[in-house]
Protein backbone atom coordinates (compact mmCIF):
# COMPACT_ATOMS: atom_id res chain seq x y z
CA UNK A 1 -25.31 12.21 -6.85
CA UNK A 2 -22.20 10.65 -4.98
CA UNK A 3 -23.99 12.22 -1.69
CA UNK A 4 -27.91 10.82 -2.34
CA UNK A 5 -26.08 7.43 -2.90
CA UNK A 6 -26.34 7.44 -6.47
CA UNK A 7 -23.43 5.83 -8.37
CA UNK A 8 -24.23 5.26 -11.25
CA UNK A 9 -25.75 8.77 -12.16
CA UNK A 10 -22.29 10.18 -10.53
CA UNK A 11 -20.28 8.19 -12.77
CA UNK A 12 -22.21 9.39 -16.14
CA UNK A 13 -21.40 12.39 -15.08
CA UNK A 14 -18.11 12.31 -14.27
CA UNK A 15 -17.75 10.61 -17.71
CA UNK A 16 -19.37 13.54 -19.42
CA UNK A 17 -17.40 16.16 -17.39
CA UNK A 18 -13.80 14.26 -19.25
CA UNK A 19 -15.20 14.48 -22.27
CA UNK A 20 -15.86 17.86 -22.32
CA UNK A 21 -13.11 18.79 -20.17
CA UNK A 22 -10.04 16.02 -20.76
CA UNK A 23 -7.66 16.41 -17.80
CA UNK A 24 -6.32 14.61 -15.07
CA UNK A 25 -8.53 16.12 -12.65
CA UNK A 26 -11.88 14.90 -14.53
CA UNK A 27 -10.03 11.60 -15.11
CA UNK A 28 -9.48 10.74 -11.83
CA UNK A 29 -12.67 11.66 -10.11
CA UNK A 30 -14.14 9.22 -12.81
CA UNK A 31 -12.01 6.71 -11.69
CA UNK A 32 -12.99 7.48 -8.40
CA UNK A 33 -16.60 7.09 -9.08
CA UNK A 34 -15.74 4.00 -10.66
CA UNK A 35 -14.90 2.51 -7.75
CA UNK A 36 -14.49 -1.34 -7.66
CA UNK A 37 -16.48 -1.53 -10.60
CA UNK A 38 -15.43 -5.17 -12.70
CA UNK A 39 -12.74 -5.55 -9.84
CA UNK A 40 -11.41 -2.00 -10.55
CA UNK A 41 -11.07 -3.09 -14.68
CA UNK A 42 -12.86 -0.44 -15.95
CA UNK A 43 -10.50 2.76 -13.98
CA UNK A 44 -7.69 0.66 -14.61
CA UNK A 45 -8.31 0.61 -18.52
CA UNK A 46 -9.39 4.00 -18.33
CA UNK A 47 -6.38 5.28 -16.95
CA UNK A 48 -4.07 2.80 -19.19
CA UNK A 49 -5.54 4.26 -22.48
CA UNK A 50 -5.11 8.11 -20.91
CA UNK A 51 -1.04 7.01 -19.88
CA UNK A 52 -0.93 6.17 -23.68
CA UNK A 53 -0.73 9.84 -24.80
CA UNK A 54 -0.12 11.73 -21.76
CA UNK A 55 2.98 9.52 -20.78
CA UNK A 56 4.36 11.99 -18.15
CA UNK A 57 1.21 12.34 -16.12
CA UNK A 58 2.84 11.68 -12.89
CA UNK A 59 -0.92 11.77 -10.82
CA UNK A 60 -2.53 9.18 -13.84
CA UNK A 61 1.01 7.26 -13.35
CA UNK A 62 -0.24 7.05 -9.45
CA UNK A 63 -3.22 6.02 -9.38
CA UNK A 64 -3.19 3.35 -11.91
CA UNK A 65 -0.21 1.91 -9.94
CA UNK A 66 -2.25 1.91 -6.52
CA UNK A 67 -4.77 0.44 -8.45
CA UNK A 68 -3.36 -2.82 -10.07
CA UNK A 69 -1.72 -3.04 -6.33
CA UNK A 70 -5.08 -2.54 -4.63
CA UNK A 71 -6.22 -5.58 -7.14
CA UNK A 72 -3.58 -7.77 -6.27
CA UNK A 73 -1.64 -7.37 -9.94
CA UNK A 74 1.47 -7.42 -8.67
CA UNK A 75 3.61 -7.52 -11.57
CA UNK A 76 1.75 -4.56 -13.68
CA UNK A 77 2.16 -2.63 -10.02
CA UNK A 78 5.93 -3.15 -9.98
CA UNK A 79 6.18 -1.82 -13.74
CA UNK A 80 3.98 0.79 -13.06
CA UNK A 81 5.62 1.93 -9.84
CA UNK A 82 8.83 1.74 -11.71
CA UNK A 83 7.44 4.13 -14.38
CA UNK A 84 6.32 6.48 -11.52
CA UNK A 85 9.87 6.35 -10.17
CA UNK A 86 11.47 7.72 -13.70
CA UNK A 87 9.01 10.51 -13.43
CA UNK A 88 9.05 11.36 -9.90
CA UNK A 89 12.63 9.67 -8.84
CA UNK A 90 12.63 11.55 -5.42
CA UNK A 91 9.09 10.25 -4.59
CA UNK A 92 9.32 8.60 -1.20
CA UNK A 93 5.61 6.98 -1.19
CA UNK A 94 6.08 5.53 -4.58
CA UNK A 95 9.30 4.29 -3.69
CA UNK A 96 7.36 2.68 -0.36
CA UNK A 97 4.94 1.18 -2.56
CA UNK A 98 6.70 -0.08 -4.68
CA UNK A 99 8.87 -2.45 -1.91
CA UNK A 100 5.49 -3.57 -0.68
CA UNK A 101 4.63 -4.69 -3.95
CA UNK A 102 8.33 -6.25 -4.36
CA UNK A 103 7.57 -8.16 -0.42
CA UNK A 104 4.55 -9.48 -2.25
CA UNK A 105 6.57 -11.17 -5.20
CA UNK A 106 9.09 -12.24 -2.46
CA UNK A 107 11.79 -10.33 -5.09
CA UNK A 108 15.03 -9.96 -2.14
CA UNK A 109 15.54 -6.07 -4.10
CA UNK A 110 12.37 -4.92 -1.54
CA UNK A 111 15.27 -4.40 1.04
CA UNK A 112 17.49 -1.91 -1.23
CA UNK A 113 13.86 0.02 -2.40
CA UNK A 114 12.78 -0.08 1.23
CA UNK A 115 16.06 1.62 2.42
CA UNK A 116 15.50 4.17 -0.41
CA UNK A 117 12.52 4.77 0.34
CA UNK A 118 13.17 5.38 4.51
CA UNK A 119 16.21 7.63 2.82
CA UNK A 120 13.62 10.24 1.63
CA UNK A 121 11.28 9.91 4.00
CA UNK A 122 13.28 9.53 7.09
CA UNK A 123 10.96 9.18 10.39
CA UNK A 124 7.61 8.07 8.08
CA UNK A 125 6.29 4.99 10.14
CA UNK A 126 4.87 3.30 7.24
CA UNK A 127 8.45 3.43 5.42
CA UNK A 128 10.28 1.89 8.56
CA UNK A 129 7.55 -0.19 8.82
CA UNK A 130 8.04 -1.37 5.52
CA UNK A 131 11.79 -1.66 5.86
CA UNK A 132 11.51 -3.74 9.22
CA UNK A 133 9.34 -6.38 7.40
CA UNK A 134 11.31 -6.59 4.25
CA UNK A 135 14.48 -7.16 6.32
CA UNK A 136 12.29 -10.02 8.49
CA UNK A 137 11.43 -11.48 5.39
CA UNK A 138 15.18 -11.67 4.37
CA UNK A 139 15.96 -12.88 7.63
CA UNK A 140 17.68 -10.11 9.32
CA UNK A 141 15.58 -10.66 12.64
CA UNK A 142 17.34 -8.14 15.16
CA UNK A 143 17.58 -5.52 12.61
CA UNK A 144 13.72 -6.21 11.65
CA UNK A 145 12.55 -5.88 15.52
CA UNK A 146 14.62 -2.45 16.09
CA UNK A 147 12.85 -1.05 13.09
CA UNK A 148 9.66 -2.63 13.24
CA UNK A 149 9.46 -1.14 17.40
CA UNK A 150 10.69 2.84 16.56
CA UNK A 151 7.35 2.06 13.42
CA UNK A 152 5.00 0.85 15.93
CA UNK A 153 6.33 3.48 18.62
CA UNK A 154 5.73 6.27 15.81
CA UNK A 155 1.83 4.86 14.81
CA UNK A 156 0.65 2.99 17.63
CA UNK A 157 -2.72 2.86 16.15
CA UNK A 158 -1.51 1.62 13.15
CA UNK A 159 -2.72 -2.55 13.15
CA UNK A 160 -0.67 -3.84 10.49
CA UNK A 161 2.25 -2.37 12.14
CA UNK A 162 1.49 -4.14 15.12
CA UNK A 163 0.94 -7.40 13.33
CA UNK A 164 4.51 -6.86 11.67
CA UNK A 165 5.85 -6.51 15.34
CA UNK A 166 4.10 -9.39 16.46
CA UNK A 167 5.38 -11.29 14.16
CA UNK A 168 8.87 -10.95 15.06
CA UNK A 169 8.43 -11.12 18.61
CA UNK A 170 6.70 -14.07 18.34
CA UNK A 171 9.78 -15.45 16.18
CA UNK A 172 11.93 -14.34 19.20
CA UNK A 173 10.27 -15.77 21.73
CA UNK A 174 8.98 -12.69 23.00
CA UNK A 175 4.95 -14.11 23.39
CA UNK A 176 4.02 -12.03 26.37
CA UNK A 177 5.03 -8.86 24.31
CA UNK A 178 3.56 -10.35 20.65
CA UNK A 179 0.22 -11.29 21.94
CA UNK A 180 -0.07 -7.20 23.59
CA UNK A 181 0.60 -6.14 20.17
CA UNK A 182 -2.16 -8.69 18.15
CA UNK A 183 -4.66 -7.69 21.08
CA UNK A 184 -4.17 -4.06 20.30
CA UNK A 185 -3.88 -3.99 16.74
CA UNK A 186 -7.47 -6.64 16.32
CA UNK A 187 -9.14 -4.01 18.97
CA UNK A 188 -8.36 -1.15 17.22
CA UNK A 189 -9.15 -2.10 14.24
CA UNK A 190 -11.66 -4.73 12.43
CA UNK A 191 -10.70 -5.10 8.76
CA UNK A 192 -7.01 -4.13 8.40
CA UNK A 193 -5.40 -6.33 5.61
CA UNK A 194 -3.64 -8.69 7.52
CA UNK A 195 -6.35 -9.61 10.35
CA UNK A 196 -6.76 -13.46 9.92
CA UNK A 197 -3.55 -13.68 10.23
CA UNK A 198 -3.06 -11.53 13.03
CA UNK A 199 -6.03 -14.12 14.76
CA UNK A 200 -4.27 -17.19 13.78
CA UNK A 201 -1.02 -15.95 15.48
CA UNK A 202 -2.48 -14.81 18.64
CA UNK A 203 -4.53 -18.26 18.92
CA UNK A 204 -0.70 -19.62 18.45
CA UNK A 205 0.43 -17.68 21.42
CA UNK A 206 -1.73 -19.26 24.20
């Protein structure tokens, strides 16, 4: 169904395939098939009511944390992350996501989950990435660019990276170098999260 472009008949049976068959597995492709259904409501409540009585489903746990951060609930993403953490407490990615979501309520502890997080998953660009701009936002500029150039060296053709470089250059006077990085980063990619502002900085630069 998912392959003749057929959503809805995918997701009734997906839905039937849980019923018969409760697990995470069937849970999660229904969420899948979901999609952004209601804004994503409708996985999200399906996967709060399943945490209910299966409350150390680490892979449920997951995915209804990406999802209230993939809506923009920031606060249910931090709790949720945080419930992730107790289950998985060596979980690098979770431990990623969850300073992202901490950057996005402008909470100062993003920098200690950040450095956690590049503890277990030393050499991840998204991680030093993540570090580089949490320690920007806190205002810890040299420290920020040294990080934020081994991420971008690491993923090149990763655009927010390059945005979060920008950024900092651009801070440090650096514009020859900042507007390389904005170029790059809108080329290679149209729709990355942070695009508009990526244009409204490199229309700054000129």
């Amino acid at each position: 169904a998912i392959a003749r472009s057929q959503p809805v008949v995918a997701q009734e049976a997906y839905r039937r395939a849980h019923q018969l068959e409760p697990s995470p597995d069937t849970l999660l492709r229904l969420m899948s098939a979901l999609g952004n259904q209601e804004g994503g409501k409708t996985a999200i409540q399906l996967a709060e009511q399943w945490m209910k009585t299966h409350p150390i489903d680490a892979r449920t746990q997951r995915a209804l944390s990406d999802a209230y951060a993939r809506y923009g609930n920031f606060a249910a993403a931090r709790k949720a992350y945080e419930a992730l953490l107790k289950l998985t407490p060596d979980d690098g990615s979770a431990l990623n996501n969850l300073a992202n979501v901490l950057l996005r309520l402008k909470d100062p502890g993003a920098i200690a989950v950040a450095e956690q997080a590049v503890a277990k998953f030393p050499g991840n660009a998204n991680a030093i990435d993540t570090l580089g701009w949490a320690l920007y936002q806190g205002g810890q500029i040299d420290k920020a660019l040294q990080l934020l150039r081994d991420a971008r060296l690491r993923d090149p053709a990763h655009p927010e990276i390059r945005y979060h470089l920008a950024k900092v250059l651009a801070q440090t006077g650096r514009k020859t170098e900042a507007r390389e990085e904005l170029e790059a980063a809108l080329k290679s990619n149209p729709n990355f999260e942070s695009r508009a502002e990526a244009e409204t900085l490199l229309k700054s630069l000129w």
